[in-house]
C-alpha atoms as a PDB file:
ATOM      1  CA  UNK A   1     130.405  82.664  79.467  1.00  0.00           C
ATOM      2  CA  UNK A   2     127.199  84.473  79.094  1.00  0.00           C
ATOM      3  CA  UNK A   3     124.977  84.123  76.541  1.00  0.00           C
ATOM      4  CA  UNK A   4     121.917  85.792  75.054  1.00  0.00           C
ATOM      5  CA  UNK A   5     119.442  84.187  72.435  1.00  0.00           C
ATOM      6  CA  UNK A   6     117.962  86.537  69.927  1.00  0.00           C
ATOM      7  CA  UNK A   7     115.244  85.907  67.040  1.00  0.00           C
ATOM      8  CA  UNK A   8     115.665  87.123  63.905  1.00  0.00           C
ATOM      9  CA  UNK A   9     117.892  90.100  64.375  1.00  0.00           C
ATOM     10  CA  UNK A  10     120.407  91.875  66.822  1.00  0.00           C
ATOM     11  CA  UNK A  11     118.965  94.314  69.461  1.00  0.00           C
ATOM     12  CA  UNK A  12     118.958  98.295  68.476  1.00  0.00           C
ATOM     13  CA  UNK A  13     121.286  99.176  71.133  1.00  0.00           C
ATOM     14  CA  UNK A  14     123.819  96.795  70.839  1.00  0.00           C
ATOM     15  CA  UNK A  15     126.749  98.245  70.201  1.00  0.00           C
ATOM     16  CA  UNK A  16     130.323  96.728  68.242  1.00  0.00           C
ATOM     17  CA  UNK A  17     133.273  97.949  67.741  1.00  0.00           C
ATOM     18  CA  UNK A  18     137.223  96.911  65.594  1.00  0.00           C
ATOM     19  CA  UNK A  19     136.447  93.300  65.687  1.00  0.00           C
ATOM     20  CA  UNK A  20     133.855  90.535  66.356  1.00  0.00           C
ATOM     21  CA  UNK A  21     133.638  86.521  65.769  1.00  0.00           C
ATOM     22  CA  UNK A  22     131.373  85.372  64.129  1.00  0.00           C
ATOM     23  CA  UNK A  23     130.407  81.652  63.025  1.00  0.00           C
ATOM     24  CA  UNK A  24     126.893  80.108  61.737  1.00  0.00           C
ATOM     25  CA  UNK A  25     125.084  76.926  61.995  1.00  0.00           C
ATOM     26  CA  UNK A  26     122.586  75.471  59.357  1.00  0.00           C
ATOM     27  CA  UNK A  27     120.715  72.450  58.615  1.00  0.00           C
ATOM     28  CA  UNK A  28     123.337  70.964  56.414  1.00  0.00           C
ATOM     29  CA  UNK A  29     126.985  72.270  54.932  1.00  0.00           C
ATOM     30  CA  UNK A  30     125.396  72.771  51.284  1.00  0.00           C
ATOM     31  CA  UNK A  31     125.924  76.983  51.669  1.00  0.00           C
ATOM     32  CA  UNK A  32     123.013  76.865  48.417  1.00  0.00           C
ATOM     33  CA  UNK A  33     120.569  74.461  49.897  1.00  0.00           C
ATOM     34  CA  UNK A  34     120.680  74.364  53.216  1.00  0.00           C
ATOM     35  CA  UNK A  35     118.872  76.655  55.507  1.00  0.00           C
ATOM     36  CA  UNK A  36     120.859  79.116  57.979  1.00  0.00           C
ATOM     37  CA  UNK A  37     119.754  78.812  61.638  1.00  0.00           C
ATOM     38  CA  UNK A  38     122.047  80.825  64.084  1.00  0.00           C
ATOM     39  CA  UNK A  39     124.297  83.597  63.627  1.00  0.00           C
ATOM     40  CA  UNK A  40     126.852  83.374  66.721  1.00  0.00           C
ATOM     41  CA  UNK A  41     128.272  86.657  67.508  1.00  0.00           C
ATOM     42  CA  UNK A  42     131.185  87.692  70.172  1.00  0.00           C
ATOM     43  CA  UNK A  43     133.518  91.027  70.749  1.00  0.00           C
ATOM     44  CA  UNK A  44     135.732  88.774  72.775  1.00  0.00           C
ATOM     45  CA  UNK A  45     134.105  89.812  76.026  1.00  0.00           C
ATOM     46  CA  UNK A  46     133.140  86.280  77.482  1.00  0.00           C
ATOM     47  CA  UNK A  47     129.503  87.580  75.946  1.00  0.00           C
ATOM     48  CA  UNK A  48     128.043  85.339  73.148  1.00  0.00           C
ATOM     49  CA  UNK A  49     125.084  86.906  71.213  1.00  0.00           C
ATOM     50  CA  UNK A  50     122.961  84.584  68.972  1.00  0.00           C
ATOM     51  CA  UNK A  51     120.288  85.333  66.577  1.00  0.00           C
ATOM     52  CA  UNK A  52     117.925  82.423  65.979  1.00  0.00           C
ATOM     53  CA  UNK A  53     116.084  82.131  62.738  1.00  0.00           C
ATOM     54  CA  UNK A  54     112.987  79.511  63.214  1.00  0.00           C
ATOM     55  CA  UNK A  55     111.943  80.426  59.070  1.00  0.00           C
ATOM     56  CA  UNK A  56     114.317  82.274  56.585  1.00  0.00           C
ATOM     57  CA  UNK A  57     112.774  85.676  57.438  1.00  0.00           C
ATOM     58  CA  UNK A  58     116.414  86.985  56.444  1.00  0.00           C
ATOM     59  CA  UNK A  59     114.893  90.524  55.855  1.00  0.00           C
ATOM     60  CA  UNK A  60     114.003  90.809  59.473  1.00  0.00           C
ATOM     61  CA  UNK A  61     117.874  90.918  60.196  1.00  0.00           C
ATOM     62  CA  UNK A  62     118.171  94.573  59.665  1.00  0.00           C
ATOM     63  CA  UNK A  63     121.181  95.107  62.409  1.00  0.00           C
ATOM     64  CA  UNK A  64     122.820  91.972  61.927  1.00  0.00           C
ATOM     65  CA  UNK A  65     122.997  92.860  58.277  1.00  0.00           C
ATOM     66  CA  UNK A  66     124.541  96.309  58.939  1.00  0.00           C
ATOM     67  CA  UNK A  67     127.189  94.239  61.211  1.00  0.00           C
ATOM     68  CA  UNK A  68     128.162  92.326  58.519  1.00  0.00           C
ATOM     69  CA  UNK A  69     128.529  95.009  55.714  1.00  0.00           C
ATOM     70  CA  UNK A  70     130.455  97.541  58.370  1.00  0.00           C
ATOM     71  CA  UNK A  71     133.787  97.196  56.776  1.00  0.00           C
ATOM     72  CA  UNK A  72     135.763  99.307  59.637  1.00  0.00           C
ATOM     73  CA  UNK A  73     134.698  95.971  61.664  1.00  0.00           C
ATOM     74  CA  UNK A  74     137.379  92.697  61.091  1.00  0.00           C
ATOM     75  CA  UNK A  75     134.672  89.732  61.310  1.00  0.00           C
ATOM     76  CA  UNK A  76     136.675  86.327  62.541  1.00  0.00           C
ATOM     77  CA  UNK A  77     135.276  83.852  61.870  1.00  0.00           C
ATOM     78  CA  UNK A  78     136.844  79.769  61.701  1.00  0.00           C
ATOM     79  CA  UNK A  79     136.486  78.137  57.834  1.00  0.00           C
ATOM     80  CA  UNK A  80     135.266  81.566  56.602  1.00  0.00           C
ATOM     81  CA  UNK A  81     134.434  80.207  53.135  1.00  0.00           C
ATOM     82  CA  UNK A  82     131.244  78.315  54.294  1.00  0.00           C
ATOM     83  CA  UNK A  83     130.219  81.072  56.227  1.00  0.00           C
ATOM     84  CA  UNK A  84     130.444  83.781  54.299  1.00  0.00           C
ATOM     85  CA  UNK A  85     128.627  82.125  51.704  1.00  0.00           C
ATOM     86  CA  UNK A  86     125.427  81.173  53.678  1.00  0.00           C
ATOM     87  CA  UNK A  87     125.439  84.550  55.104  1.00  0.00           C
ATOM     88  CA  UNK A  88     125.485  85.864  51.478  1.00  0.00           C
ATOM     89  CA  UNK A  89     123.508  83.785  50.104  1.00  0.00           C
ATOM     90  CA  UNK A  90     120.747  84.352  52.741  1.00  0.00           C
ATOM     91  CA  UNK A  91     121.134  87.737  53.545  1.00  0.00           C
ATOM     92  CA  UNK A  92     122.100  88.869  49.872  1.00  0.00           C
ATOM     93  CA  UNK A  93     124.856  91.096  50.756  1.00  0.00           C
ATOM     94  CA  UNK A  94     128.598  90.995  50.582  1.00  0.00           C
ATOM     95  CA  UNK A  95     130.752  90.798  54.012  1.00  0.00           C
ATOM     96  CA  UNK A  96     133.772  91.994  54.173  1.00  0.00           C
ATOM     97  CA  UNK A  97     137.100  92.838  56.213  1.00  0.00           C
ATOM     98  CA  UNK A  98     137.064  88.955  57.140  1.00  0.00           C
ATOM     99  CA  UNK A  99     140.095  87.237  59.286  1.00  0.00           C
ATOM    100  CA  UNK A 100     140.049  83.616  58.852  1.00  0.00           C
ATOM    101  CA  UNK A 101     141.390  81.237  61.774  1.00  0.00           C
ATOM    102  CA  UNK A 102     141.604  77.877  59.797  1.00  0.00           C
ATOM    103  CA  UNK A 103     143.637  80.022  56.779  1.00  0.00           C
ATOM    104  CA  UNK A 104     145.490  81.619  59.299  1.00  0.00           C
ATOM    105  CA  UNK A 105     146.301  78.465  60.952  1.00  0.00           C
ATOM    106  CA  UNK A 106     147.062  76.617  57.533  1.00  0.00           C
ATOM    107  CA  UNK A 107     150.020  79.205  56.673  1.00  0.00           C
ATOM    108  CA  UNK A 108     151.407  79.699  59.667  1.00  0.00           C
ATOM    109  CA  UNK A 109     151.196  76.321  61.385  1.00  0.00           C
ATOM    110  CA  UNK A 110     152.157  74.109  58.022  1.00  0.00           C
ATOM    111  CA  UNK A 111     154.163  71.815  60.427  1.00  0.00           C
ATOM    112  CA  UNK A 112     150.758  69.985  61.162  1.00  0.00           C
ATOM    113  CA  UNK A 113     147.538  68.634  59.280  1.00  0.00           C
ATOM    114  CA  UNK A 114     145.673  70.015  62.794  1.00  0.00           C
ATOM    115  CA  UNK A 115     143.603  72.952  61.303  1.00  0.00           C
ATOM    116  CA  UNK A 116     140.347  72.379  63.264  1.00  0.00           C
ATOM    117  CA  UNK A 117     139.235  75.332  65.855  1.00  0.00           C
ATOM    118  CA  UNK A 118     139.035  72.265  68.509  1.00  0.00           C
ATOM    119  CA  UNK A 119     142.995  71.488  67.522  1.00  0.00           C
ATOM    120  CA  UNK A 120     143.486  75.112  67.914  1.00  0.00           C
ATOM    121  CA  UNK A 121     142.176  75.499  71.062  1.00  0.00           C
ATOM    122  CA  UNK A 122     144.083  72.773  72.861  1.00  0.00           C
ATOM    123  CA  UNK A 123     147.051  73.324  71.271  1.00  0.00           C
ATOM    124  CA  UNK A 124     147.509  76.973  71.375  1.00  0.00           C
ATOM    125  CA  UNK A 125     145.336  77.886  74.429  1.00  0.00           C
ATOM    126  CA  UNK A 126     145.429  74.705  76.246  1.00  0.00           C
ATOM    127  CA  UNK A 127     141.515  74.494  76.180  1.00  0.00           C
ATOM    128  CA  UNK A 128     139.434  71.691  75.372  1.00  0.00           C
ATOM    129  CA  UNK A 129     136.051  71.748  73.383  1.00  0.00           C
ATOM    130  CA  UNK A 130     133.736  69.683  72.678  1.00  0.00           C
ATOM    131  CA  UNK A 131     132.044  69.792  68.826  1.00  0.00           C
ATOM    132  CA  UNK A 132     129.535  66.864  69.873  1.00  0.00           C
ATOM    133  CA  UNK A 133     126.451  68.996  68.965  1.00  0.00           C
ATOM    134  CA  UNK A 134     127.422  69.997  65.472  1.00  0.00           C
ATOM    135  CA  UNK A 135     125.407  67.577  63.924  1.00  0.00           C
ATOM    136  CA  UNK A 136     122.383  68.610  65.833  1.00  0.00           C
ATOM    137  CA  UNK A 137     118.591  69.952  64.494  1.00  0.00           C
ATOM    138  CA  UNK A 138     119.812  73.581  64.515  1.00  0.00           C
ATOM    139  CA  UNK A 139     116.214  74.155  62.756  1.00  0.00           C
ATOM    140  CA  UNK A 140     114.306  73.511  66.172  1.00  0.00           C
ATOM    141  CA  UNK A 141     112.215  75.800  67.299  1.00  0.00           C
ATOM    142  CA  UNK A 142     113.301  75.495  71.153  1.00  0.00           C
ATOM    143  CA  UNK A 143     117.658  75.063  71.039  1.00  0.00           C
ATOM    144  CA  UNK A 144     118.725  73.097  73.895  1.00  0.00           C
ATOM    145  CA  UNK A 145     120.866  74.489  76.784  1.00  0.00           C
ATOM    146  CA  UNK A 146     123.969  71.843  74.852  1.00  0.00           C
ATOM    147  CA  UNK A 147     122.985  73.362  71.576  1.00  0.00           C
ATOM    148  CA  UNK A 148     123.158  77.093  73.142  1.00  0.00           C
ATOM    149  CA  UNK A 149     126.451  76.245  74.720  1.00  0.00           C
ATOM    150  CA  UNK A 150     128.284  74.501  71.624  1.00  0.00           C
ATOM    151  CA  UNK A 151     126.915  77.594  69.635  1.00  0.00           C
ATOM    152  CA  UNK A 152     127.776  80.354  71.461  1.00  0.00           C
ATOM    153  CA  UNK A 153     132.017  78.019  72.373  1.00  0.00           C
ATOM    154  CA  UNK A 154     132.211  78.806  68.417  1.00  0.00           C
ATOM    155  CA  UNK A 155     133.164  81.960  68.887  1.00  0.00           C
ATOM    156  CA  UNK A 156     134.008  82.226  72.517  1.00  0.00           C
ATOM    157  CA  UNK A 157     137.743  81.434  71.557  1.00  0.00           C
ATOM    158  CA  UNK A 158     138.510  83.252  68.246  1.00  0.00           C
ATOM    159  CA  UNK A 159     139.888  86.653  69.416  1.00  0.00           C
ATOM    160  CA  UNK A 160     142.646  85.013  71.277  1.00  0.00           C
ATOM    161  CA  UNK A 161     143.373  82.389  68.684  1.00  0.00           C
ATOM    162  CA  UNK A 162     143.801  85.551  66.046  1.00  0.00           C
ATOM    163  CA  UNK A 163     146.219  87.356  68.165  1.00  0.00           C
ATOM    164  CA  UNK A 164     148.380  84.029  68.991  1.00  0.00           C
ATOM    165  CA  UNK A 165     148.371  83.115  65.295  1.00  0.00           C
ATOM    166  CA  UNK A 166     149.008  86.830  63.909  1.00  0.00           C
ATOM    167  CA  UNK A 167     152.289  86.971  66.059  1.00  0.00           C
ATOM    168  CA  UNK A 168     153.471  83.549  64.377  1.00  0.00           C
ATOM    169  CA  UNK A 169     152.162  84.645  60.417  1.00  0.00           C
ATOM    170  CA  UNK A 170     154.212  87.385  61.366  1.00  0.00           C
ATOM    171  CA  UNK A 171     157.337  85.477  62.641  1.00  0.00           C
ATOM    172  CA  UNK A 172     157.084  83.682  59.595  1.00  0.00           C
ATOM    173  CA  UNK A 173     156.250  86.398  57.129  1.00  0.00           C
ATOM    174  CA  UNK A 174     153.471  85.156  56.063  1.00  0.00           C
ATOM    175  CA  UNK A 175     151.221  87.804  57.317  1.00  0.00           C
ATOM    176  CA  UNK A 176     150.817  89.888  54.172  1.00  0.00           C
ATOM    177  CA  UNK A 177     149.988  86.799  52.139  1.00  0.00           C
ATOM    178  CA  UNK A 178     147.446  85.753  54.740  1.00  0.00           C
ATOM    179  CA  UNK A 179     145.761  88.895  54.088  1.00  0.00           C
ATOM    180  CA  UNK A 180     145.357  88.417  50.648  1.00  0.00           C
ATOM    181  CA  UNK A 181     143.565  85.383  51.156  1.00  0.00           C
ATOM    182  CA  UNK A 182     141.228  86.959  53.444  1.00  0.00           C
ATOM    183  CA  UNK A 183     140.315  89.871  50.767  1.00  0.00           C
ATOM    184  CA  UNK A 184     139.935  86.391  48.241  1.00  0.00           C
ATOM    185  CA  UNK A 185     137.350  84.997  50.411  1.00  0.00           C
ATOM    186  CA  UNK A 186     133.923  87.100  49.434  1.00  0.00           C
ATOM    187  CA  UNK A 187     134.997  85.717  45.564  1.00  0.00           C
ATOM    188  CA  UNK A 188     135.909  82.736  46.518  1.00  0.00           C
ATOM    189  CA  UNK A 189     132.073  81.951  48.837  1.00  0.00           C
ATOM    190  CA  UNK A 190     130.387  83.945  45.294  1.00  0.00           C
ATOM    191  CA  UNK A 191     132.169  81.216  43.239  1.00  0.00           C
ATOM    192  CA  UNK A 192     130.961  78.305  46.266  1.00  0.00           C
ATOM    193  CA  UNK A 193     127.126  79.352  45.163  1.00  0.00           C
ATOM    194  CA  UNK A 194     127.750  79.788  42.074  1.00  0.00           C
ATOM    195  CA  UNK A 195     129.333  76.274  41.092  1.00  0.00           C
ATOM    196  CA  UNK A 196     130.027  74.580  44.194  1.00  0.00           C
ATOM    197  CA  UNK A 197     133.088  73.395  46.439  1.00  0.00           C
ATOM    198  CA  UNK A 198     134.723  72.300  43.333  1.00  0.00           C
ATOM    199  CA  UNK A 199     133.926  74.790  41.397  1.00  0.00           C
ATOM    200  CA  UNK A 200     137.730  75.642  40.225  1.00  0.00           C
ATOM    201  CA  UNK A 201     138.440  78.109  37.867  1.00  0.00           C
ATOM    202  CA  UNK A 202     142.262  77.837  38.276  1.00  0.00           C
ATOM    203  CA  UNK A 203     142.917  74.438  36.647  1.00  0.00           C
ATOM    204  CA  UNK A 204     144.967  74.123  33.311  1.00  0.00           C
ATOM    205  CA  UNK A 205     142.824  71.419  32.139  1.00  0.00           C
ATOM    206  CA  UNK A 206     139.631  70.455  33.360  1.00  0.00           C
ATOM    207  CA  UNK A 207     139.290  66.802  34.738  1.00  0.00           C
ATOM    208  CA  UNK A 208     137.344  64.317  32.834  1.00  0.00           C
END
């Protein structure tokens, strides 16, 4: 695995192309309060690119944002919904053409409550990883070599994971219904920052 550490925005002549994996670390898992730290980014090459923000100068982020908005580009990411949102939120713009791995993993793979990309990896790849650093202070200036390395495993795994759990939506015809959650998810993070988590718009009666 190779990785290179960025600040603020992707390098002008990096180049990506049908589909990239994407995941995000913050200071907390409040998509509306908590500040966005690291963009992870991988083409499924072995190569993990993050971009470091020490502040929220989000509007220095001119390449990552175009990344993000390219919708001929299928961003996977694991437990889209969160983020999506702080990517939204922070960057103020709308991603699209999203795959999500969790979703994915929820329709195809209802046999199990085991939804969690380190479930996933040992049980459909065989590969064990380690999510000890998840609760880390992603706002330091200077990221540790652990903190690098959890990071940039996010994403290391999630082209592989996609093609093992397309062929199984797909045995179970689930595929097209999948889909239609992943065009749900930009509404469903805009909905997140608007109200919340449990922000629900879909109950018959509101709970008291």
């Amino acid at each position: 695995m190779k990785i290179q550490l960025y600040k603020y925005d992707l390098p002008d002549n990096l180049v990506f192309s049908e589909s990239v994996a994407i995941d995000t670390e913050a200071m907390g898992l409040k998509n509306h309060r908590d500040r966005l730290c690291l963009v992870q980014i991988s083409s499924g090459d072995g190569e993990c690119h993050l971009v470091q923000f020490e502040r929220p100068n989000f509007e220095r982020a001119v390449n990552l944002k175009k990344l993000l908005q390219n919708k001929n580009i299928t961003k996977i990411f694991h437990f889209a919904r969160f983020d999506v949102a702080i990517m939204m939120h922070s960057f103020g713009i709308k991603v699209e053409n999203i795959y999500c791995t969790k979703i994915a993993s929820r329709l195809a793979r209802t046999f199990t409550d085991k939804h969690s990309l380190k479930d996933l990896c040992k049980e459909l790849m065989g590969v064990e990883i380690s999510k000890q650093e998840g609760t880390s202070d992603w706002g330091a200036s200077d990221l540790t070599k652990d903190q690098l390395r959890y990071a940039a495993t996010d994403v290391l795994y999630l082209h592989e994971l996609k093609d093992k759990l397309d062929d199984m939506l797909k045995r179970e015809s689930r595929a097209e219904l999948a889909k239609a959650c992943f065009d749900f998810l930009p509404y469903r993070a805009q909905m997140d920052l608007l109200g919340g988590e449990s922000f629900d718009v879909f109950p018959h009666r509101i709970a008291e």
